[in-house]
PDB file of N, CA and C in Angstrom:
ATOM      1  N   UNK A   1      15.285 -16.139  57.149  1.00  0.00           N
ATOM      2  CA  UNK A   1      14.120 -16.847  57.588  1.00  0.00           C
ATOM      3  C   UNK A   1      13.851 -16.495  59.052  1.00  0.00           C
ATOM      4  N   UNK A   2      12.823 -16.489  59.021  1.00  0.00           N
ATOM      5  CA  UNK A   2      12.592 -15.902  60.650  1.00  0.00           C
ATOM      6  C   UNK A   2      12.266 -16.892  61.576  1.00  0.00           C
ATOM      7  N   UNK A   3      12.672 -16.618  63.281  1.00  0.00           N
ATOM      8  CA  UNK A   3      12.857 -17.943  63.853  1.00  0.00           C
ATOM      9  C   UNK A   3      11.361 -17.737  64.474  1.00  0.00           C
ATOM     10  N   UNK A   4      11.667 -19.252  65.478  1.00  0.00           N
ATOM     11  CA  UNK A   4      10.204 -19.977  65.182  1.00  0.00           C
ATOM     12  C   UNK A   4      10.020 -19.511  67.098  1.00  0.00           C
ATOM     13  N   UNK A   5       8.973 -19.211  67.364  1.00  0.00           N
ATOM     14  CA  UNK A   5       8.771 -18.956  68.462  1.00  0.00           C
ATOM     15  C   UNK A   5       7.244 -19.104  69.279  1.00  0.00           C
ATOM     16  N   UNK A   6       6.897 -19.343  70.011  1.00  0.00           N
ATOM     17  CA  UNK A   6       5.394 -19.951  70.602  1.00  0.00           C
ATOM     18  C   UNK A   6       5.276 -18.699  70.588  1.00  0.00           C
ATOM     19  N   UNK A   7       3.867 -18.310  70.577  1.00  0.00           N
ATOM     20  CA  UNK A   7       2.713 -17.466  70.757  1.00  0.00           C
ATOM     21  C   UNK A   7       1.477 -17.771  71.260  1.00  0.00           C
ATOM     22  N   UNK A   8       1.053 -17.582  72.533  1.00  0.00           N
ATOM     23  CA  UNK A   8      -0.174 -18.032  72.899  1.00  0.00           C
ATOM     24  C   UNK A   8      -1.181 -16.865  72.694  1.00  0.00           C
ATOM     25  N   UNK A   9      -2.368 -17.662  72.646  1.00  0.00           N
ATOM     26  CA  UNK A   9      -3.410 -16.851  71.812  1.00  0.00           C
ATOM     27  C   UNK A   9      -4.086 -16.009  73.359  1.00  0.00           C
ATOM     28  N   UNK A  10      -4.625 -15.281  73.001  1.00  0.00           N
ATOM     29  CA  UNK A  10      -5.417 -14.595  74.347  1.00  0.00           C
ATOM     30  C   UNK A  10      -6.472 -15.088  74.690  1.00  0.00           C
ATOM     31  N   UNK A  11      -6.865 -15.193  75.664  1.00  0.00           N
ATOM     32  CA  UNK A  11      -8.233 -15.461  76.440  1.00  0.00           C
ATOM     33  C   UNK A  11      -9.384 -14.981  76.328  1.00  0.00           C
ATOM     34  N   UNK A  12     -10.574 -15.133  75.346  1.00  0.00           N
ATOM     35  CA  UNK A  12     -11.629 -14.460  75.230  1.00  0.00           C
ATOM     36  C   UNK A  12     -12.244 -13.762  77.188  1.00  0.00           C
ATOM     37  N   UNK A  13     -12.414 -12.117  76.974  1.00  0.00           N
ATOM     38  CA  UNK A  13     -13.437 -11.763  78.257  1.00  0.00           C
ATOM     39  C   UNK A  13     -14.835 -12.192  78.179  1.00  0.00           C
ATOM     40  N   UNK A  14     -14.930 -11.468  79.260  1.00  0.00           N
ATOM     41  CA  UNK A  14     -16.695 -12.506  79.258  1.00  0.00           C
ATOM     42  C   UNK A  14     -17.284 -11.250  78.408  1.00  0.00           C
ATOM     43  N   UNK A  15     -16.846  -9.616  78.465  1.00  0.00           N
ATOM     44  CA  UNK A  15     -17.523  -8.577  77.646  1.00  0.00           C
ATOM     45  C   UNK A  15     -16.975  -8.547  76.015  1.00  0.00           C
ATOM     46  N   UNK A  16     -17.885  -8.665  75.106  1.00  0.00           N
ATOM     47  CA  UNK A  16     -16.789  -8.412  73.935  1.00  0.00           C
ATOM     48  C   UNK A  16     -16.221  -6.853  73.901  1.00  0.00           C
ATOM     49  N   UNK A  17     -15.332  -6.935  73.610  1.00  0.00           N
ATOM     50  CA  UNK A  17     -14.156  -5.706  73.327  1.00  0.00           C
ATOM     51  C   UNK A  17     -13.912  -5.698  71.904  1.00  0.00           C
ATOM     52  N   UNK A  18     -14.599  -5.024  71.258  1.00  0.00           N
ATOM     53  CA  UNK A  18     -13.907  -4.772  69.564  1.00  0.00           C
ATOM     54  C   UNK A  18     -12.463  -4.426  69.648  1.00  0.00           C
ATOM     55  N   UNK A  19     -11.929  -3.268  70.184  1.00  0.00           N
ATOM     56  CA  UNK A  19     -10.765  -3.551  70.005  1.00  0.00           C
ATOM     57  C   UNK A  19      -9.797  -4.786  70.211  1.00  0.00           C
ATOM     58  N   UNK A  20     -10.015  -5.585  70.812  1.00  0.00           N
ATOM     59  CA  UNK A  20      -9.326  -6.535  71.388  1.00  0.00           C
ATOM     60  C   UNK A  20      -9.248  -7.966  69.694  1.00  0.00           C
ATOM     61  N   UNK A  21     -10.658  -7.217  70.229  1.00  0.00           N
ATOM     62  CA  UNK A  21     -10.656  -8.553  68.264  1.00  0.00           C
ATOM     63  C   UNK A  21     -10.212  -7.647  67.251  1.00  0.00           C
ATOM     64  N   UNK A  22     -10.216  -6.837  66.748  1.00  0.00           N
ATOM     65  CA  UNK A  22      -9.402  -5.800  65.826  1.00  0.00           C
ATOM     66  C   UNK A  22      -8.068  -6.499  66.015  1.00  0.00           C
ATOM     67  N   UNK A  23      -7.096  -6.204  67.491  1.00  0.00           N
ATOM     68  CA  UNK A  23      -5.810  -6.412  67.341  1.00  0.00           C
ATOM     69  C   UNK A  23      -5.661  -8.182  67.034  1.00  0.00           C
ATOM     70  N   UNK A  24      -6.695  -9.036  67.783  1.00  0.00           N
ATOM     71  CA  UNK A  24      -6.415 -10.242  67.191  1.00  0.00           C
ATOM     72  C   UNK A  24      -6.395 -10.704  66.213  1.00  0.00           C
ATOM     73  N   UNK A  25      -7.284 -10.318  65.324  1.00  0.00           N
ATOM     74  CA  UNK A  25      -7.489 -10.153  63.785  1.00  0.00           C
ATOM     75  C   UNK A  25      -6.189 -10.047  62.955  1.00  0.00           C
ATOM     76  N   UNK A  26      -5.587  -8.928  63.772  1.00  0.00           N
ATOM     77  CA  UNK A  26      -4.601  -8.190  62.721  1.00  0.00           C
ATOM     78  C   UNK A  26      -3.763  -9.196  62.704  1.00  0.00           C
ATOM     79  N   UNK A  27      -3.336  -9.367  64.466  1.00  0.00           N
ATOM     80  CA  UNK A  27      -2.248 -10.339  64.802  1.00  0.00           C
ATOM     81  C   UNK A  27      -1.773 -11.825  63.589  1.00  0.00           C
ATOM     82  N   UNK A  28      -2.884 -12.103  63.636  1.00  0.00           N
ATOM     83  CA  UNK A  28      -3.200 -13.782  63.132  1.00  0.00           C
ATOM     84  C   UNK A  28      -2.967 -13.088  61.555  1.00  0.00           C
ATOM     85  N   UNK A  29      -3.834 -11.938  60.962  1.00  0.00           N
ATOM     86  CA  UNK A  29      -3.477 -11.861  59.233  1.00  0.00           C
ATOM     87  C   UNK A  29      -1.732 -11.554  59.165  1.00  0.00           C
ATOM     88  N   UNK A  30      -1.082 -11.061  60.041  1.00  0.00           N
ATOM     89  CA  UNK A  30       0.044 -10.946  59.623  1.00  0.00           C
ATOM     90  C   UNK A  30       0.930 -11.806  59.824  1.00  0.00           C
ATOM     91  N   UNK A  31       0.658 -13.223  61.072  1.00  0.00           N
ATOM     92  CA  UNK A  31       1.119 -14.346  60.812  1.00  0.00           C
ATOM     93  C   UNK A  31       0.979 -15.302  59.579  1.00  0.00           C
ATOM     94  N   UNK A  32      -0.240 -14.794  59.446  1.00  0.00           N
ATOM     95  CA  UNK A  32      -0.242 -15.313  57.866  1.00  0.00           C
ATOM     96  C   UNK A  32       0.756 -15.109  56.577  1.00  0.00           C
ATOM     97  N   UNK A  33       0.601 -13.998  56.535  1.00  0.00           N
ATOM     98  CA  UNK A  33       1.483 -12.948  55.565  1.00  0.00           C
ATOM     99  C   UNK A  33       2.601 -13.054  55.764  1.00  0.00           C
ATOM    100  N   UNK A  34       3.394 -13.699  56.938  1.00  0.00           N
ATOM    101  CA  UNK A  34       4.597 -13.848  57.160  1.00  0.00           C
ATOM    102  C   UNK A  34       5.020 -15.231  56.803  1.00  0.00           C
ATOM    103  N   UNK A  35       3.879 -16.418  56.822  1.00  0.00           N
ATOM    104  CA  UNK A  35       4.190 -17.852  56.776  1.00  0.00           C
ATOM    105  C   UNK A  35       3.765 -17.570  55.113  1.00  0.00           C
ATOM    106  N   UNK A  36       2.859 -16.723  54.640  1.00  0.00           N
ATOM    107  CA  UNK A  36       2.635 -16.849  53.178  1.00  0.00           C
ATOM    108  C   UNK A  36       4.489 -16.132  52.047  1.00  0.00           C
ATOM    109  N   UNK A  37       5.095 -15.332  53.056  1.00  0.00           N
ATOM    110  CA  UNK A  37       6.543 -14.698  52.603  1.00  0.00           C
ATOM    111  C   UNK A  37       7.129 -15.718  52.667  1.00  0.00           C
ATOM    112  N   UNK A  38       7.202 -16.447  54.119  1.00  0.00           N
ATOM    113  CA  UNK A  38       8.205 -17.784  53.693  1.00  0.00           C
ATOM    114  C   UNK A  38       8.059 -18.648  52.798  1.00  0.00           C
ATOM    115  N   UNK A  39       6.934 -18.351  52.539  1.00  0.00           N
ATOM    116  CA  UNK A  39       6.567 -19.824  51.335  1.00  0.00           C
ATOM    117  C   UNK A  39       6.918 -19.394  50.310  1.00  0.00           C
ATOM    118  N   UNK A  40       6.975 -18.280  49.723  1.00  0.00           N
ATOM    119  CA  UNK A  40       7.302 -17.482  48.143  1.00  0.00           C
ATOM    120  C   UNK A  40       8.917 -17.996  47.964  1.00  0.00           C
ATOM    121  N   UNK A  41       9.581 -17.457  49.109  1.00  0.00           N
ATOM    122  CA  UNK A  41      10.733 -17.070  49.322  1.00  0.00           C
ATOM    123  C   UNK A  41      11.592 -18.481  49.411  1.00  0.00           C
ATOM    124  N   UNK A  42      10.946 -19.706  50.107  1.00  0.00           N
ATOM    125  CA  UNK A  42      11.557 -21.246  49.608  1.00  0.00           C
ATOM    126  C   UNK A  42      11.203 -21.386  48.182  1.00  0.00           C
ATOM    127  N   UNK A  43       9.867 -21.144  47.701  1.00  0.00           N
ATOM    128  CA  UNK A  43      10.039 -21.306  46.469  1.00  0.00           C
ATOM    129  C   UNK A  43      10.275 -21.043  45.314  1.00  0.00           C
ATOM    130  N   UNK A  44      11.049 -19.960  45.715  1.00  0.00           N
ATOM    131  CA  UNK A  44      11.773 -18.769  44.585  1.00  0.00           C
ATOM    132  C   UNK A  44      12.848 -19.640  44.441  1.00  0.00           C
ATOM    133  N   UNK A  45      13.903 -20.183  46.146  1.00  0.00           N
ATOM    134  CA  UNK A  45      14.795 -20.816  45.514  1.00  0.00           C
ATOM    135  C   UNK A  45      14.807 -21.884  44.768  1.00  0.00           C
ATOM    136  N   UNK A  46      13.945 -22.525  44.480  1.00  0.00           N
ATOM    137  CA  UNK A  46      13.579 -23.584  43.392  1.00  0.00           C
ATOM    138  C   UNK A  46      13.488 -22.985  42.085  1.00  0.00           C
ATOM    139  N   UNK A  47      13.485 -22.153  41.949  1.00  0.00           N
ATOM    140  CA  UNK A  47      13.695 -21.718  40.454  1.00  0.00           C
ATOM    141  C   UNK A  47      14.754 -22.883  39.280  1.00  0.00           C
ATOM    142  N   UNK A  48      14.832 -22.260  38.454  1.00  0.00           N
ATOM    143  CA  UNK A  48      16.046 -23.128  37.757  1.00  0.00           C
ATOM    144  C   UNK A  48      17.309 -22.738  37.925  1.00  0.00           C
ATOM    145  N   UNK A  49      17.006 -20.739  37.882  1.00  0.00           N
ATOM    146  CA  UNK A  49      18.514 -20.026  38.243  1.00  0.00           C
ATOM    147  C   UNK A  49      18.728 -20.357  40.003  1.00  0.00           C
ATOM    148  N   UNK A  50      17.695 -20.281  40.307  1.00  0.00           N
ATOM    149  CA  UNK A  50      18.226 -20.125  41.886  1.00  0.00           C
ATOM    150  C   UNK A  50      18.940 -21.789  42.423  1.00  0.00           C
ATOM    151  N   UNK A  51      18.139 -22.726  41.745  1.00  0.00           N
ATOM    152  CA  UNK A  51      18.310 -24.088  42.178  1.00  0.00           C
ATOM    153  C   UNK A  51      19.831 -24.143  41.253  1.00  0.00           C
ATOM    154  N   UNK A  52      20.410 -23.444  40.148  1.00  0.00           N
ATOM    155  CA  UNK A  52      21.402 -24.296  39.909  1.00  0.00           C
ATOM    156  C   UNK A  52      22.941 -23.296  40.686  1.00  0.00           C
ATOM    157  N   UNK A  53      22.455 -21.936  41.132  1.00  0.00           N
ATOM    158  CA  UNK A  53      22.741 -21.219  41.895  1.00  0.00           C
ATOM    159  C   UNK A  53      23.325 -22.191  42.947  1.00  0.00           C
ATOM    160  N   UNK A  54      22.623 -22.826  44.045  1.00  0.00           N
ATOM    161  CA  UNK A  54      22.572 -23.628  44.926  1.00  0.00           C
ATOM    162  C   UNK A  54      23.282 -24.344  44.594  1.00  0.00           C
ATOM    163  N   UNK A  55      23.201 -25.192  43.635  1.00  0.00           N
ATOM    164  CA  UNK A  55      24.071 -26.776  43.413  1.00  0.00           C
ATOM    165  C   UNK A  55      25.276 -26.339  42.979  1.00  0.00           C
ATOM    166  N   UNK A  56      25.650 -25.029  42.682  1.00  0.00           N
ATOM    167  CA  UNK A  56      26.965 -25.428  42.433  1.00  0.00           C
ATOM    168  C   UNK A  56      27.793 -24.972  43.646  1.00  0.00           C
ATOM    169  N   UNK A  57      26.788 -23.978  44.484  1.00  0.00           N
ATOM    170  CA  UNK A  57      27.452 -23.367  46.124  1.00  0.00           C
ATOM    171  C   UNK A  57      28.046 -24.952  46.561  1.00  0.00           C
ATOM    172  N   UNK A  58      26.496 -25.785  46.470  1.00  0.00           N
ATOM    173  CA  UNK A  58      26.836 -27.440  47.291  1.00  0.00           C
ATOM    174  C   UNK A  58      28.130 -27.808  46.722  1.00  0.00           C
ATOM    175  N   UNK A  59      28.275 -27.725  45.559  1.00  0.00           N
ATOM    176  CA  UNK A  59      29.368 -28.445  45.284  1.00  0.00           C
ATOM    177  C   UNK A  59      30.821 -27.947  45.273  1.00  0.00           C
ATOM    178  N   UNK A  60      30.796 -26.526  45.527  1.00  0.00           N
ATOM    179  CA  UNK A  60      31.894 -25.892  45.820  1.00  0.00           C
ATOM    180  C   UNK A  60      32.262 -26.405  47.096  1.00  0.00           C
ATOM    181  N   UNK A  61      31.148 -26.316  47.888  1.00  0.00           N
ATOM    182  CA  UNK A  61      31.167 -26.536  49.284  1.00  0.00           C
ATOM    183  C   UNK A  61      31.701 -27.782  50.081  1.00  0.00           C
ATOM    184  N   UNK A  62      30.921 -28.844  48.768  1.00  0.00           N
ATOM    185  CA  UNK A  62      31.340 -30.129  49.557  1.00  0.00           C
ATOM    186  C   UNK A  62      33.374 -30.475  48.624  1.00  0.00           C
ATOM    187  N   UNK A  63      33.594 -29.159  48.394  1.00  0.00           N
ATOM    188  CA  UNK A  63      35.061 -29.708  47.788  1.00  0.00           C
ATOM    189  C   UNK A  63      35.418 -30.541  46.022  1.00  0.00           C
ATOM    190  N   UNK A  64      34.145 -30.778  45.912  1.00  0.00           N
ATOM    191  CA  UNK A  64      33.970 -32.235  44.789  1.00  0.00           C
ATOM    192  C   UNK A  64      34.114 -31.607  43.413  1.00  0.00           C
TER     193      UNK A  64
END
């Protein structure tokens, strides 16, 4: 899982710059694409194999 870190957004110029919005564009779709991976990827482990996967790690784990 990837860690969590601030990102401040840039400051619109007073000239528009296409490139500048190109790279912001990109920036923001691939934060997306990265918060849309984490979301697959928690909910893969919910599966039935993956969730009983899990419960028995827990229970190895907690000794019981």
């Amino acid at each position: 899982m990837r860690s969590s870190q601030d990102i401040t957004l840039p400051i619109a110029k007073h000239q528009y710059s296409e490139q500048d919005e190109r790279t912001t564009r990109r920036t923001i779709e691939q934060a997306f694409a990265a918060q849309r991976a984490d979301i697959v990827d928690n909910s893969n482990k919910a599966t039935s194999t993956a969730s009983l996967s899990l419960r028995r790690f827990q229970f190895l784990l907690m000794g019981g």
